[in-house]
Protein backbone atom coordinates (compact mmCIF):
# COMPACT_ATOMS: atom_id res chain seq x y z
CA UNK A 1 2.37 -22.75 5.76
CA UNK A 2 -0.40 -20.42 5.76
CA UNK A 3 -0.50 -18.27 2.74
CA UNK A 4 0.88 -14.00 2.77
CA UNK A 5 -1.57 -11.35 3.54
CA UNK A 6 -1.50 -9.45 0.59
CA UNK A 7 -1.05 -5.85 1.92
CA UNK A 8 -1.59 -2.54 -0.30
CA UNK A 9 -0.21 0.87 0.84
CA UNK A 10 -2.72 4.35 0.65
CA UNK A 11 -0.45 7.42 0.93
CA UNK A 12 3.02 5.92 0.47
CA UNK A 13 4.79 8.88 -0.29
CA UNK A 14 4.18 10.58 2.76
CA UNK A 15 6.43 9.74 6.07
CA UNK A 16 4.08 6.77 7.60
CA UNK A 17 3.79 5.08 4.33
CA UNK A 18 7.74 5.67 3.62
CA UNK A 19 8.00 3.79 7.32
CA UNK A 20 5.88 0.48 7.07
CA UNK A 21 7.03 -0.76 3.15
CA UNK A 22 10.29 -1.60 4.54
CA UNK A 23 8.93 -3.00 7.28
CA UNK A 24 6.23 -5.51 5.86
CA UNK A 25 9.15 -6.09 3.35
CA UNK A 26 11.37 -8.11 5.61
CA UNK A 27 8.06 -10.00 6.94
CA UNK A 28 7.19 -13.05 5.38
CA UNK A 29 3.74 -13.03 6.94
CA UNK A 30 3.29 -9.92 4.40
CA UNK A 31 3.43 -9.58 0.86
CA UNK A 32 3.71 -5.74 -0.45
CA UNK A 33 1.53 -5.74 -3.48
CA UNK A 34 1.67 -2.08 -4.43
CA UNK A 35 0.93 1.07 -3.38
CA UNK A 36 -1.10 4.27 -4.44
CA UNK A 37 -2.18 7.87 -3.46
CA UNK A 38 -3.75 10.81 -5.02
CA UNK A 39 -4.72 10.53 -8.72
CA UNK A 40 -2.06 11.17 -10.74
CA UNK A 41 0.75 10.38 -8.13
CA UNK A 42 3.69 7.73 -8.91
CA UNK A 43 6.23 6.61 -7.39
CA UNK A 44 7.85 3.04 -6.73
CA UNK A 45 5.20 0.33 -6.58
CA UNK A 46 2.36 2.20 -7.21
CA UNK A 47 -0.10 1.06 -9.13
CA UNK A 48 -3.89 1.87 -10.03
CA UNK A 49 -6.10 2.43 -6.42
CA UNK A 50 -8.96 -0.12 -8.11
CA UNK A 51 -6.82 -2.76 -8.92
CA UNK A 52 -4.87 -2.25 -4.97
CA UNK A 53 -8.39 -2.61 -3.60
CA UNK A 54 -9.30 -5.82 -5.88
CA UNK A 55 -6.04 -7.39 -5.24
CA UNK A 56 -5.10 -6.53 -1.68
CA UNK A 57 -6.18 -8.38 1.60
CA UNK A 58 -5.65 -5.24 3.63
CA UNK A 59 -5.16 -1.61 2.79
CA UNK A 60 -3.11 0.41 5.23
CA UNK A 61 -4.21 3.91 4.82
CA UNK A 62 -1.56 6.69 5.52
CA UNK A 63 -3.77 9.24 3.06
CA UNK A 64 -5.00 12.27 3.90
CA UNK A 65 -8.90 12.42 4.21
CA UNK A 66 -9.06 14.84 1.23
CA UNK A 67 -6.63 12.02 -0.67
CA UNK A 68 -8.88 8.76 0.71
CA UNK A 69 -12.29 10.09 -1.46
């Protein structure tokens, strides 16, 4: 077995990002390390944007281009 893509989510407190957790959730080809948005945000999963970008294989982005800088 081929090892999980390691998947971070950008804007996960807006609708999109709300959408795809559940979704790479029940995929075992995906592994939902954490997610992250503007500086100071929190929520469920979300953990420091650095350490999402060090970790993670892919980053989905759902931000806003002001939020994504």
């Amino acid at each position: 077995m081929t090892s999980r893509i390691k998947v971070a989510v950008a804007g996960a407190q807006g609708h999109m990002g709300r959408a795809v957790i559940p979704i790479l959730a029940a995929d075992l080809a995906f592994m939902h390390i954490g997610s992250f948005g503007r500086a100071g945000s929190t929520g469920d999963g979300s953990i420091d944007r650095e350490a999402a970008i060090e970790a993670a294989d892919v980053i989905l982005d759902f931000s806003t281009a002001s939020a994504a800088v």
